[in-house]
Protein backbone atom coordinates (compact mmCIF):
# COMPACT_ATOMS: atom_id res chain seq x y z
CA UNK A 1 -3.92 -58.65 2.41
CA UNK A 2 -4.49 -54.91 1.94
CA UNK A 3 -4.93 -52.96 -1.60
CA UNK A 4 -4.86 -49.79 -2.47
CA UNK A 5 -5.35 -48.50 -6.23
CA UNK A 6 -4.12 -45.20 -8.23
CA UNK A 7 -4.48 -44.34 -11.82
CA UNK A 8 -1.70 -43.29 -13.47
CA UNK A 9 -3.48 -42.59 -16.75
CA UNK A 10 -6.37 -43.38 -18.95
CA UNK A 11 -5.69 -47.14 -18.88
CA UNK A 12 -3.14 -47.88 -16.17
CA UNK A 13 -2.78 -48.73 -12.65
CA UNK A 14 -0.79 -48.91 -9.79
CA UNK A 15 -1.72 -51.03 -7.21
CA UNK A 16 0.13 -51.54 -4.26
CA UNK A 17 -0.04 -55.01 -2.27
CA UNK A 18 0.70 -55.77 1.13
CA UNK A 19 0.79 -59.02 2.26
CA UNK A 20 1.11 -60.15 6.23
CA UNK A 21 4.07 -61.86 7.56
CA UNK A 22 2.59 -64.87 8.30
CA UNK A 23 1.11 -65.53 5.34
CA UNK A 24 4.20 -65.81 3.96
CA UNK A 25 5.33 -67.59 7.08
CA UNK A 26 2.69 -70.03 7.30
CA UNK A 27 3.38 -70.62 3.95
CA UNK A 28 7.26 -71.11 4.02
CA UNK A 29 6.84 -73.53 7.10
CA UNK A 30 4.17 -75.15 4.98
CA UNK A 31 6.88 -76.17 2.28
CA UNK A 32 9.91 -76.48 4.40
CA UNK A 33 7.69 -79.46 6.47
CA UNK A 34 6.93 -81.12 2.67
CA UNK A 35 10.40 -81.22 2.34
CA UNK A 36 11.61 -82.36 5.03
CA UNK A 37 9.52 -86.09 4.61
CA UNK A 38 11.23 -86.52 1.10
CA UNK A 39 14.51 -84.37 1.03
CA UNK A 40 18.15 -86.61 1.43
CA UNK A 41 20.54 -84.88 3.96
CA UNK A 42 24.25 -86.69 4.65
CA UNK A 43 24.01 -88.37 8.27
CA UNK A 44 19.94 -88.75 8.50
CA UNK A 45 17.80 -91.03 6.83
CA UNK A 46 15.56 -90.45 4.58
CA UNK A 47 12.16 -88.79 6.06
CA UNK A 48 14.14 -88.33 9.97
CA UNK A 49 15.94 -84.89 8.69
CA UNK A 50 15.28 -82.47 11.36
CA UNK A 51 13.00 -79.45 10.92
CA UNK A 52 15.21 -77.14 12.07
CA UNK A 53 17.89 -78.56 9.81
CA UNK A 54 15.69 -78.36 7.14
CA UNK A 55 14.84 -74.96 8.03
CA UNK A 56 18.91 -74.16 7.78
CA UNK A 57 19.60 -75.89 4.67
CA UNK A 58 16.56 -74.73 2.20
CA UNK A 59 15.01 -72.10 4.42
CA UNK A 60 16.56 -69.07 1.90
CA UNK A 61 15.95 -71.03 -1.37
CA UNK A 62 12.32 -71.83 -0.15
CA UNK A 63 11.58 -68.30 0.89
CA UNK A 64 12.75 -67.33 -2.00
CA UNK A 65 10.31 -69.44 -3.97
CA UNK A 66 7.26 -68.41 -1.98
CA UNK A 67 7.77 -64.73 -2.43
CA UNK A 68 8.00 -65.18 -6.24
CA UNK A 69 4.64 -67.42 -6.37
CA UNK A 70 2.82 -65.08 -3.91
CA UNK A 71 3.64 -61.99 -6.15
CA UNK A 72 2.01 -63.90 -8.83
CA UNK A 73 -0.93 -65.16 -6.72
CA UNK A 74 -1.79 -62.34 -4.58
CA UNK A 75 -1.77 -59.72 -7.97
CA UNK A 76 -3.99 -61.92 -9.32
CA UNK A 77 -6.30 -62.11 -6.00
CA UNK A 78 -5.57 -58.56 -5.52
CA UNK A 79 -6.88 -57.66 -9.31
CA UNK A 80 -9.97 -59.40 -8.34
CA UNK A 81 -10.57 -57.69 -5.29
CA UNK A 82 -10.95 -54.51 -6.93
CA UNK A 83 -12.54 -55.87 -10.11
CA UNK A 84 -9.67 -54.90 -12.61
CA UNK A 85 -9.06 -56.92 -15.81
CA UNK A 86 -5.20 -56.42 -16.17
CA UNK A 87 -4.13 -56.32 -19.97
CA UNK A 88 -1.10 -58.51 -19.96
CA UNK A 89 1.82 -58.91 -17.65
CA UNK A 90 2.49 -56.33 -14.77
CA UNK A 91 5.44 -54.64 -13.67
CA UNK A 92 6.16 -55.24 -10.16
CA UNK A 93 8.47 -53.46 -7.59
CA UNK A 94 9.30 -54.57 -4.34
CA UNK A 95 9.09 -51.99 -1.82
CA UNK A 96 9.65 -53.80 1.40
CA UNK A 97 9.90 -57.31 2.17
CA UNK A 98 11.70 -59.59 4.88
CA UNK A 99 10.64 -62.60 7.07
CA UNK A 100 9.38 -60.34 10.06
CA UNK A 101 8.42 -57.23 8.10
CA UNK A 102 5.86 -59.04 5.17
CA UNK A 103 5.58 -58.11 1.60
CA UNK A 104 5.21 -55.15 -0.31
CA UNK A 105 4.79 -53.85 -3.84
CA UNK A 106 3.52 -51.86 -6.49
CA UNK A 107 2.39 -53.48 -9.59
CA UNK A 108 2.21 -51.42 -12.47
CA UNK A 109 -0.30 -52.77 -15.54
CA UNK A 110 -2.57 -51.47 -17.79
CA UNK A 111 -6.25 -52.52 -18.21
CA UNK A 112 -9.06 -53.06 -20.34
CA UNK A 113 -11.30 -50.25 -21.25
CA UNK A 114 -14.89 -50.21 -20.46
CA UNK A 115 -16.67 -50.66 -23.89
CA UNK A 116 -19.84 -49.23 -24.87
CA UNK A 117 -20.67 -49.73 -28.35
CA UNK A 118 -22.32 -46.95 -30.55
CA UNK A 119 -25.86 -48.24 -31.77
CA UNK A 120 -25.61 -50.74 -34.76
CA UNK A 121 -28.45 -49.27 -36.16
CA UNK A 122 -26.61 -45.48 -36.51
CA UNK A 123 -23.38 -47.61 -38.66
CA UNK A 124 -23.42 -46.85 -42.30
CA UNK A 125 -21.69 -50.00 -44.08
CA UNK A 126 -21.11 -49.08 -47.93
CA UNK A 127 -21.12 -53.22 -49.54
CA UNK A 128 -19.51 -53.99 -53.05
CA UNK A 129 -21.60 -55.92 -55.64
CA UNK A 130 -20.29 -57.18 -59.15
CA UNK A 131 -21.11 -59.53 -61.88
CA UNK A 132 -19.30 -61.44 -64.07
CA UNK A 133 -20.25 -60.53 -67.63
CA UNK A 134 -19.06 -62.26 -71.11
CA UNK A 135 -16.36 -59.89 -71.73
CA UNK A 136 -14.69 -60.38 -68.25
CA UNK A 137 -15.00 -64.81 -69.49
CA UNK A 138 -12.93 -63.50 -72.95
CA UNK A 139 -10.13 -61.64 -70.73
CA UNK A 140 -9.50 -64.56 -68.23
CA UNK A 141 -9.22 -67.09 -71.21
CA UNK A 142 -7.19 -64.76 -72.74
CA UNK A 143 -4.73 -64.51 -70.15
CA UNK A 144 -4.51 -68.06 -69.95
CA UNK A 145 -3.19 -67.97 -73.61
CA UNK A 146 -1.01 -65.22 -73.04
CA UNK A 147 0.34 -67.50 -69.93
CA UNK A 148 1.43 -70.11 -72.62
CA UNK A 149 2.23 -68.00 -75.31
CA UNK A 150 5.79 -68.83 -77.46
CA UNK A 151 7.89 -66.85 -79.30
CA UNK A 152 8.36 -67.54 -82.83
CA UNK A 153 11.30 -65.94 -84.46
CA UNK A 154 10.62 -63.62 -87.47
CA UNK A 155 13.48 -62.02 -89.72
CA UNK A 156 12.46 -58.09 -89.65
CA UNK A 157 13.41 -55.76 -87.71
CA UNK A 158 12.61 -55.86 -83.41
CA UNK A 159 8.80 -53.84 -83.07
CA UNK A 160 7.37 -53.17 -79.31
CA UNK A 161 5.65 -56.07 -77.89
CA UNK A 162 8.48 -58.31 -79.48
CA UNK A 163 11.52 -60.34 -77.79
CA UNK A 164 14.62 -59.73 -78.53
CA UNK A 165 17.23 -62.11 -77.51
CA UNK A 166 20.62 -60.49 -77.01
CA UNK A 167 24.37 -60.57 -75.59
CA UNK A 168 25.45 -57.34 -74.21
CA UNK A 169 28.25 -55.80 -71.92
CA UNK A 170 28.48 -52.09 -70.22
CA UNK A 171 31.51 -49.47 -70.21
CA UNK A 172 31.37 -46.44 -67.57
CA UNK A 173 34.72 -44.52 -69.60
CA UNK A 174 35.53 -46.94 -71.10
CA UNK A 175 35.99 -49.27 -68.14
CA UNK A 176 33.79 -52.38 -67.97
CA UNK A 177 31.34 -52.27 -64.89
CA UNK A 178 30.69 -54.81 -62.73
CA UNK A 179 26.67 -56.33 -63.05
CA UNK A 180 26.74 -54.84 -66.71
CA UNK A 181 27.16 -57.78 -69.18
CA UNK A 182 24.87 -60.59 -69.73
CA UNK A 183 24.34 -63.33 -72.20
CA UNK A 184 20.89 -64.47 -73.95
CA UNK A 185 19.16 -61.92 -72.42
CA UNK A 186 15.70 -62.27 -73.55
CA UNK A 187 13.64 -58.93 -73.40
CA UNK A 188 9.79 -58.11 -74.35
CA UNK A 189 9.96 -54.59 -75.63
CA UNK A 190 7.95 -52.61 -73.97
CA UNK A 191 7.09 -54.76 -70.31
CA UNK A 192 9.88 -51.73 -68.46
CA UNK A 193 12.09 -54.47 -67.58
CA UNK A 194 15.17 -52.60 -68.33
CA UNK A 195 15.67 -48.88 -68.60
CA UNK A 196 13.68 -47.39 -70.65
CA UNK A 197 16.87 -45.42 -72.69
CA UNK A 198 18.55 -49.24 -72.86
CA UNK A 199 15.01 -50.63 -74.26
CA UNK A 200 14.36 -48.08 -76.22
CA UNK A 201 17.23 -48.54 -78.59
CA UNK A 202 16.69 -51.83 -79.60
CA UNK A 203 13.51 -51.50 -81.40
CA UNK A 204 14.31 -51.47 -85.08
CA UNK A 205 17.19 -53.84 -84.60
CA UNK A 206 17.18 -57.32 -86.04
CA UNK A 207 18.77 -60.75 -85.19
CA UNK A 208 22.35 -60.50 -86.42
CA UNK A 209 22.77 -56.91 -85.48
CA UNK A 210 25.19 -55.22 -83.12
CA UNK A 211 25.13 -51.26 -81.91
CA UNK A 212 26.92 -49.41 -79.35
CA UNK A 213 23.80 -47.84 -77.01
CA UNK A 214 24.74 -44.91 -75.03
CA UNK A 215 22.44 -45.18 -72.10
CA UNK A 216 22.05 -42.68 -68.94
CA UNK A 217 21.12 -44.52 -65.81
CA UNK A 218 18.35 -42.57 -63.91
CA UNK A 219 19.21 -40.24 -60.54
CA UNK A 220 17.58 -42.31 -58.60
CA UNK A 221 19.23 -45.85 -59.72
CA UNK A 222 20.16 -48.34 -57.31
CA UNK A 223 23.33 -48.46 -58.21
CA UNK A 224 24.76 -45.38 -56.62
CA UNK A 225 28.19 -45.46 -58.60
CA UNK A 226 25.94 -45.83 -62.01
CA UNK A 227 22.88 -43.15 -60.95
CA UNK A 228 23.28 -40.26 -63.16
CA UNK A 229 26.02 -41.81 -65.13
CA UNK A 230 26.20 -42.12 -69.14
CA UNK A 231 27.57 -45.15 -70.70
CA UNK A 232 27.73 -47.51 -73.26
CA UNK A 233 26.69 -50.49 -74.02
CA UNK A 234 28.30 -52.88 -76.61
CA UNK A 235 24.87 -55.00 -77.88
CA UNK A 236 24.85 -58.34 -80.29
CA UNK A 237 21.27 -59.07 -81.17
CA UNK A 238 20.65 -63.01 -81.99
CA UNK A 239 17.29 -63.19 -82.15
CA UNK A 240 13.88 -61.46 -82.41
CA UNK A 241 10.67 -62.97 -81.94
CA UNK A 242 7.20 -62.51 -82.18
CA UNK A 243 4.12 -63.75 -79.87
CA UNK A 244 2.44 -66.48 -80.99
CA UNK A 245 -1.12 -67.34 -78.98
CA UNK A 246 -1.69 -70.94 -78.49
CA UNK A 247 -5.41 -71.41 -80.64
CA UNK A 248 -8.44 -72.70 -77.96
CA UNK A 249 -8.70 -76.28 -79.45
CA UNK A 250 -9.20 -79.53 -77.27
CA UNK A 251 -5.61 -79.99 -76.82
CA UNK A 252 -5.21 -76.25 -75.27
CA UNK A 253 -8.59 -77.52 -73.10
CA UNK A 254 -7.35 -80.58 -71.95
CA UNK A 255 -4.13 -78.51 -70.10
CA UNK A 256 -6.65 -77.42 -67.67
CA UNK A 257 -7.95 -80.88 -66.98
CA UNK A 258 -11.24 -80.64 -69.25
CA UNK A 259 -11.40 -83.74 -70.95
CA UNK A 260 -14.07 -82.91 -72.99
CA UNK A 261 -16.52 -80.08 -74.09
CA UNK A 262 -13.65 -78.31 -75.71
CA UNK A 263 -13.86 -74.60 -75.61
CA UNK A 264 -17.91 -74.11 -73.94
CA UNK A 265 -16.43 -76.23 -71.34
CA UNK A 266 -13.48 -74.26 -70.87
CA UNK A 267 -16.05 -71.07 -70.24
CA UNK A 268 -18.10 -72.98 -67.67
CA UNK A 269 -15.22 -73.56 -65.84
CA UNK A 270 -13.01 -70.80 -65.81
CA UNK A 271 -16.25 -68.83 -64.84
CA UNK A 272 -17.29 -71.06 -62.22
CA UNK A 273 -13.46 -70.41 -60.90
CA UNK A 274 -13.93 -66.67 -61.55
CA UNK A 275 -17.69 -66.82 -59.57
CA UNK A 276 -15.09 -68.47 -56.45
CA UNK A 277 -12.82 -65.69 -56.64
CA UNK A 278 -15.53 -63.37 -57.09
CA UNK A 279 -17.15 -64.05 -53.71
CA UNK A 280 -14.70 -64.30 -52.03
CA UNK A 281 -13.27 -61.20 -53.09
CA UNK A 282 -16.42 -59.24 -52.04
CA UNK A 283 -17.05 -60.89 -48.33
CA UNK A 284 -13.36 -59.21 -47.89
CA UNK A 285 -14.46 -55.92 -49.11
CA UNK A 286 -17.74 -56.10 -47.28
CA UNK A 287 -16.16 -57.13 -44.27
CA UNK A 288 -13.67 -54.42 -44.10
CA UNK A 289 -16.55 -51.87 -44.46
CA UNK A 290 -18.21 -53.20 -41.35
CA UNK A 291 -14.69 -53.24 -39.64
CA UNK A 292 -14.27 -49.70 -41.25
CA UNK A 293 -17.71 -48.59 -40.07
CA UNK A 294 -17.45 -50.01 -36.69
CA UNK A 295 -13.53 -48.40 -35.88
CA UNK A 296 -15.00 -45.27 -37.12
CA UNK A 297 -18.28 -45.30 -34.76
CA UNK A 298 -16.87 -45.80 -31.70
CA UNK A 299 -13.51 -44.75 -29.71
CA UNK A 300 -11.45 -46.94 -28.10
CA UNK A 301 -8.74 -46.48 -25.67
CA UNK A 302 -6.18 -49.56 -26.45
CA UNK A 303 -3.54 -50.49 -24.08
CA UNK A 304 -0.06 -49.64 -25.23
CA UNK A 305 0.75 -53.46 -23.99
CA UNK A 306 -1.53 -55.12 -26.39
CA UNK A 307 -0.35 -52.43 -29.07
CA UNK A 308 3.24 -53.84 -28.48
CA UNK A 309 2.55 -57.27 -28.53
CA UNK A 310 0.50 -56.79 -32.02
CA UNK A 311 3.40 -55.16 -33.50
CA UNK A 312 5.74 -57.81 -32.83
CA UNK A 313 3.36 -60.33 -34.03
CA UNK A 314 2.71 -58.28 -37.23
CA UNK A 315 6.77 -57.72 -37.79
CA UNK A 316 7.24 -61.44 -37.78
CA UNK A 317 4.93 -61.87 -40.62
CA UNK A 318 6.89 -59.43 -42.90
CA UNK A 319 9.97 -60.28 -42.02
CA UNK A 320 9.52 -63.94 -42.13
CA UNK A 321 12.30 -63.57 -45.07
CA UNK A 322 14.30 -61.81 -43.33
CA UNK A 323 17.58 -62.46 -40.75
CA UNK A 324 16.10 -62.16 -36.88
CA UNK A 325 18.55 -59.05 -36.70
CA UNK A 326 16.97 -57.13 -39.72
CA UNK A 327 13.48 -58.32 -38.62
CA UNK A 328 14.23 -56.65 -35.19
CA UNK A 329 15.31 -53.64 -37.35
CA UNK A 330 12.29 -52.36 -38.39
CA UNK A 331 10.66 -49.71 -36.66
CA UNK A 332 7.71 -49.79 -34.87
CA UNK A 333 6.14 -46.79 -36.12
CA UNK A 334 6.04 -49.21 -39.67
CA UNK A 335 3.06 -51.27 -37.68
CA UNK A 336 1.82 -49.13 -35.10
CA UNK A 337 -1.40 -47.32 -37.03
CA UNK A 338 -2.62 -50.81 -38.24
CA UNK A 339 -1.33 -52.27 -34.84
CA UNK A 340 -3.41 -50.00 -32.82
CA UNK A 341 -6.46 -50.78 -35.10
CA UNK A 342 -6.39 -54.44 -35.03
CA UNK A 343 -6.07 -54.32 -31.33
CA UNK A 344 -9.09 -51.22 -31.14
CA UNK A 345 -10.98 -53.85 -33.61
CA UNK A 346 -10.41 -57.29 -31.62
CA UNK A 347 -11.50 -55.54 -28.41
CA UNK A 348 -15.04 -54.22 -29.86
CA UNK A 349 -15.77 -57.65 -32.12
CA UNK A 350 -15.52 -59.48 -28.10
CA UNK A 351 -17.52 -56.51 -27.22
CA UNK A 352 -20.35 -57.51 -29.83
CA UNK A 353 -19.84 -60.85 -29.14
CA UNK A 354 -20.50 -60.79 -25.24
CA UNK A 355 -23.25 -58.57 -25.49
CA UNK A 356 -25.01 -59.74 -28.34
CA UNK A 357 -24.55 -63.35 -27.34
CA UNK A 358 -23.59 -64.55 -30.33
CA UNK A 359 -22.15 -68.27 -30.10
CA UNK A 360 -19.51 -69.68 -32.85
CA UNK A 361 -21.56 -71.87 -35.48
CA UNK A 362 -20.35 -75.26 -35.56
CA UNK A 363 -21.64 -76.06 -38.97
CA UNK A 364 -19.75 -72.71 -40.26
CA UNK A 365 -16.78 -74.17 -38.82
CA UNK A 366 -17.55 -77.29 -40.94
CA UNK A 367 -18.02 -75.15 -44.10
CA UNK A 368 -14.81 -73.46 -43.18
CA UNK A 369 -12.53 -76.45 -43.22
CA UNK A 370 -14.38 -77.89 -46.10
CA UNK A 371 -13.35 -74.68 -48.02
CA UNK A 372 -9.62 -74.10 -46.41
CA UNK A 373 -9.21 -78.07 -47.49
CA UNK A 374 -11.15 -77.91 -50.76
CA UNK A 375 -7.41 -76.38 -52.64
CA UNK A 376 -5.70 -79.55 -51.75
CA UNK A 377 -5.11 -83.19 -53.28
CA UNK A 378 -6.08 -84.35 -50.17
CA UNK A 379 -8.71 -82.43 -48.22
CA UNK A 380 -9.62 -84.92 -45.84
CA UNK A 381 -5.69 -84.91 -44.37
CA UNK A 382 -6.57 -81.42 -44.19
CA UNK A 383 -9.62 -81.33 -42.49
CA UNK A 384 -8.07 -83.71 -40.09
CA UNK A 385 -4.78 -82.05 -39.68
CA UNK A 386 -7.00 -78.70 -37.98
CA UNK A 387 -9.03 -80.98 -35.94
CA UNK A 388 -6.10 -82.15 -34.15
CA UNK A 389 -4.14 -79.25 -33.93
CA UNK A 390 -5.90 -76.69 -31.38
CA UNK A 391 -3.82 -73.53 -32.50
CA UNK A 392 -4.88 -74.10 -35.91
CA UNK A 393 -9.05 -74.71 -35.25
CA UNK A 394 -8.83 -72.05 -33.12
CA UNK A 395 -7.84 -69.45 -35.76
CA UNK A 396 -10.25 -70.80 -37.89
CA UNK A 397 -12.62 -70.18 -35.22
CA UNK A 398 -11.86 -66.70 -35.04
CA UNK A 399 -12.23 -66.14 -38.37
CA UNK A 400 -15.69 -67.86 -38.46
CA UNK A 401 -16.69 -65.67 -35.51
CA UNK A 402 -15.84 -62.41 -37.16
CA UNK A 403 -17.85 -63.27 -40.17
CA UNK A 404 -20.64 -63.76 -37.98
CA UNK A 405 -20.01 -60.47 -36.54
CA UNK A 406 -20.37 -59.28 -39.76
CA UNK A 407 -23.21 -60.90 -40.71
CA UNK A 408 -24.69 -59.57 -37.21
CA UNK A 409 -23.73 -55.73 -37.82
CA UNK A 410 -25.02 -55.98 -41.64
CA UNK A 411 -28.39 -57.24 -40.50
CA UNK A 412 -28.74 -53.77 -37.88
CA UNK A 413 -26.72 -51.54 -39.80
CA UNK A 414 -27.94 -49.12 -43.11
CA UNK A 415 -26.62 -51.19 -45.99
CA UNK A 416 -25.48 -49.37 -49.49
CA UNK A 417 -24.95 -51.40 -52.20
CA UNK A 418 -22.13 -49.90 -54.89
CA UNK A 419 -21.60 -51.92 -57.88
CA UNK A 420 -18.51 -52.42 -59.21
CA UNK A 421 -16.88 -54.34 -62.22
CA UNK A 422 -15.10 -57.81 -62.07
CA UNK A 423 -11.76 -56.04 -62.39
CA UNK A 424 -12.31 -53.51 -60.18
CA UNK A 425 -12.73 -55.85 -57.05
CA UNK A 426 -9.90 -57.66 -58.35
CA UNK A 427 -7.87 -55.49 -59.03
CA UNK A 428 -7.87 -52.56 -56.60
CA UNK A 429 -5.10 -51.28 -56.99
CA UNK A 430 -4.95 -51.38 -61.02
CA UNK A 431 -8.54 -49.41 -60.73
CA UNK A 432 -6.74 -46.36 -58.42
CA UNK A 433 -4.14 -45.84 -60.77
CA UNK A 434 -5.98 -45.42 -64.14
C-alpha cells in the first residue's frame, strides 16, 4: 500500500491511497472460496459448486464488497501510517480502480489539532461566593405565601395589584374581531398581562360595572391586522378582588410536609433547601469561569466536522418541541458561536485530562447518582436505572470528569473570590436588568 499526504488547510487532509491488485485479488479469491463450501447453486450439491462457477455467479457482487471494506480498512491503516487522528468520517473519491489496475483514492478528512495548553498557573478564574442571610429566609417564605395566595372579593372600586374578573369583546369599526372576546377573564392589575392601554382602564372600576375602552394595539403587535389599530372594547366587570396571604400557622407548615415545629421549622427547612440551591448555583458559576478562563487562554483550531455535528446535536435540544421540518429550519449560524466553543472546550478538558493524568473518581460517581436520584420517590430505581444503562453513566461520567477538571485548574490557577448576594446568583438575569 502506498500513501501520500497534502494539506489542504489548517486542519485537513488529503491523502491519497493506493492499494495493489492483488491485495484486492487475494482477497476476493479469499471470499469467493468461503462461499463456494456453503453457497446453494441449481444442479450441484451443496459444498461441490465449482470455483469457477462461483467465480461467475458472485464474482461482481463479491468484488464489490471487498472494495467497500478495503476503503474502510486501508484509510484506517493508512491514517496510522502517517500518524493522523482523523476527526470523523472522510470523504473518499475513487480515482482508479479495476481487477487488473488496483485501487485508488483520495480521502478527504479533517484532523485533530495538536494541543498545547497555556500554563494553569498564568489562568485568572474570578469564583462567586454568597451567603444566605435572614432577609433572603423572609423572601423565600414569602413567596411561598404569595404561591397560595386567594382572592377575596371586596366591593370598592378595582386598585393595582387587584383582580378583576371580567367579560369582554373587541370591535375594529365597529366589526367584531376574531381572538377579541373572552369570558371570566381574571386579570391582576398591574402583572403586564394585557396591554397596558386595555389594563390601564380598568382600575377604578368595580364589580357590576361596564365601559366601552378604546384601546390602541402597539406597532409592533402580533397581530399584524390589529398592530397600530384603535378599537374598542365593550367590558362587563363581575368581580374585583383583593390578595389575601395565607397566615404561617401549623396548618400552612404542614403543606410542605413539616409535621411539626411550626414556623422555626419551616425556616430550617426552606433554608436548608435554599443552602442546596445555593451550591449548586455557585459550582455552575465557578465552573464556567474556569471554562471561561481556559477558552480565553488558549487558541484552538476546531474542525468544521465536529462543529457540524455539535450543532445538530444542540438544534435537537431546542427544537425538541418542534415538527422535524421546523427543527431542520433553523439556521446554523443560531448554534455555531456556542457550537464552536463547546467543541474548542471538549478538546482542551481531554487535553488536561491526558496530560495531567487525571482518572474519573469512582466515589464522585457514587455521590453523583446519589444526588441525580436524591429528587425522586424512589432513588434507588434511579441509581439502578444509570447503572444499567451505559449511555446514561457515561454522561454522568463526563460530567464528574469536568468537575474534576475544575477542581484541577482552581487548585493551579489565581483564584478571586467576588461576593455576591443570594439573589444575585439566582437570579442573573433579574440582577442585569435593574
Amino acid at each position: 500500500m502506498h500513501v501520500s499526504v497534502e494539506s489542504a488547510g489548517s486542519l485537513e487532509r488529503k491523502m491519497t491511497v493506493q492499494l495493489p491488485a492483488e491485495r484486492i485479488g487475494e482477497e476476493v479469491d479469499k471470499r469467493l472460496r468461503a462461499l463456494s463450501r456453503r453457497v446453494k447453486v441449481h444442479g450441484f450439491r451443496p459444498g461441490k459448486v465449482p470455483f469457477k462457477v462461483v467465480k461467475q455467479r458472485f464474482g461482481g457482487e463479491v468484488y464489490q464488497e471487498v472494495v467497500g471494506d478495503l476503503l474502510q480498512s486501508s484509510f484506517r491503516e493508512a491514517a496510522m501510517q502517517e500518524k493522523l487522528q482523523p476527526a470523523g468520517s472522510p470523504q473518499i473519491e475513487l480515482t482508479s480502480g479495476g481487477d487488473n489496475d488496483g485501487l485508488e483514492y483520495v480521502a478527504t478528512f479533517e484532523i485533530y489539532p495538536d494541543l498545547t495548553l497555556a500554563p494553569l498557573e498564568e489562568l485568572r478564574v474570578v469564583s462567586p461566593s454568597a451567603e444566605i442571610e435572614e432577609q433572603d429566609i423572609d423572601d423565600m417564605i414569602e413567596t411561598l405565601r404569595r404561591q397560595k395566595m386567594e382572592w377575596e372579593p371586596v366591593e370598592r372600586v378595582a386598585a393595582e395589584g387587584d383582580r378583576v374578573v371580567i367579560d369582554f369583546k373587541g370591535y375594529l369599526a365597529d366589526e367584531p374581531f376574531a381572538g377579541g372576546e373572552a369570558t371570566d377573564q381574571a386579570i391582576v392589575l398591574g402583572q403586564g398581562r394585557l396591554i397596558a392601554d386595555f389594563e390601564r382602564q380598568l382600575v377604578g372600576l368595580k364589580a357590576g360595572d361596564e365601559k366601552s375602552l378604546q384601546v390602541t394595539f402597539p406597532d409592533d403587535y402580533r397581530a399584524t391586522d390589529l398592530a397600530g389599530k384603535e378599537v374598542r372594547f365593550d367590558v362587563s366587570v363581575k368581580e374585583v378582588g383583593e390578595p389575601r396571604l395565607p397566615e404561617i400557622n401549623d396548618e400552612f407548615v404542614s403543606a410542605f410536609g413539616i409535621a411539626s415545629g411550626g414556623a422555626e421549622a419551616l425556616r430550617v427547612e426552606v433554608r436548608a433547601n435554599m443552602e442546596r440551591e445555593l451550591g449548586q448555583a455557585l459550582k455552575e458559576r465557578t465552573k464556567t469561569a474556569v471554562m471561561d478562563a481556559l477558552y480565553a487562554a488558549n487558541d484552538v483550531s476546531v474542525p468544521n466536522v465536529l462543529v457540524r455535528s455539535e450543532i445538530g446535536r444542540m438544534r435537537e435540544q431546542v427544537g425538541e418541541a418542534m415538527s422535524p421540518q421546523a427543527r431542520q429550519n433553523l439556521p446554523d449560524n443560531l448554534f455555531e458561536e456556542q457550537a464552536q466553543r463547546r467543541v474548542a472546550l471538549g478538546l482542551l478538558i481531554g487535553e488536561l485530562v491526558k496530560t495531567s493524568g487525571i482518572q474519573l473518581d469512582p466515589l464522585r460517581v457514587d455521590a453523583a447518582l446519589e444526588g441525580l436520584a436524591a429528587g425522586y420517590e424512589q432513588p434507588d430505581q434511579v441509581v439502578r436505572y444509570y447503572r444499567s444503562n451505559r449511555e446514561a453513566m457515561a454522561g454522568v461520567e463526563a460530567l464528574v470528569l469536568e468537575d474534576q477538571v475544575v477542581d484541577w485548574v482552581l487548585e493551579r490557577a489565581t483564584v478571586e473570590r467576588e461576593t455576591f448576594t443570594f439573589d444575585q446568583i439566582m437570579h442573573p438575569e433579574q440582577s442585569k436588568e435593574a
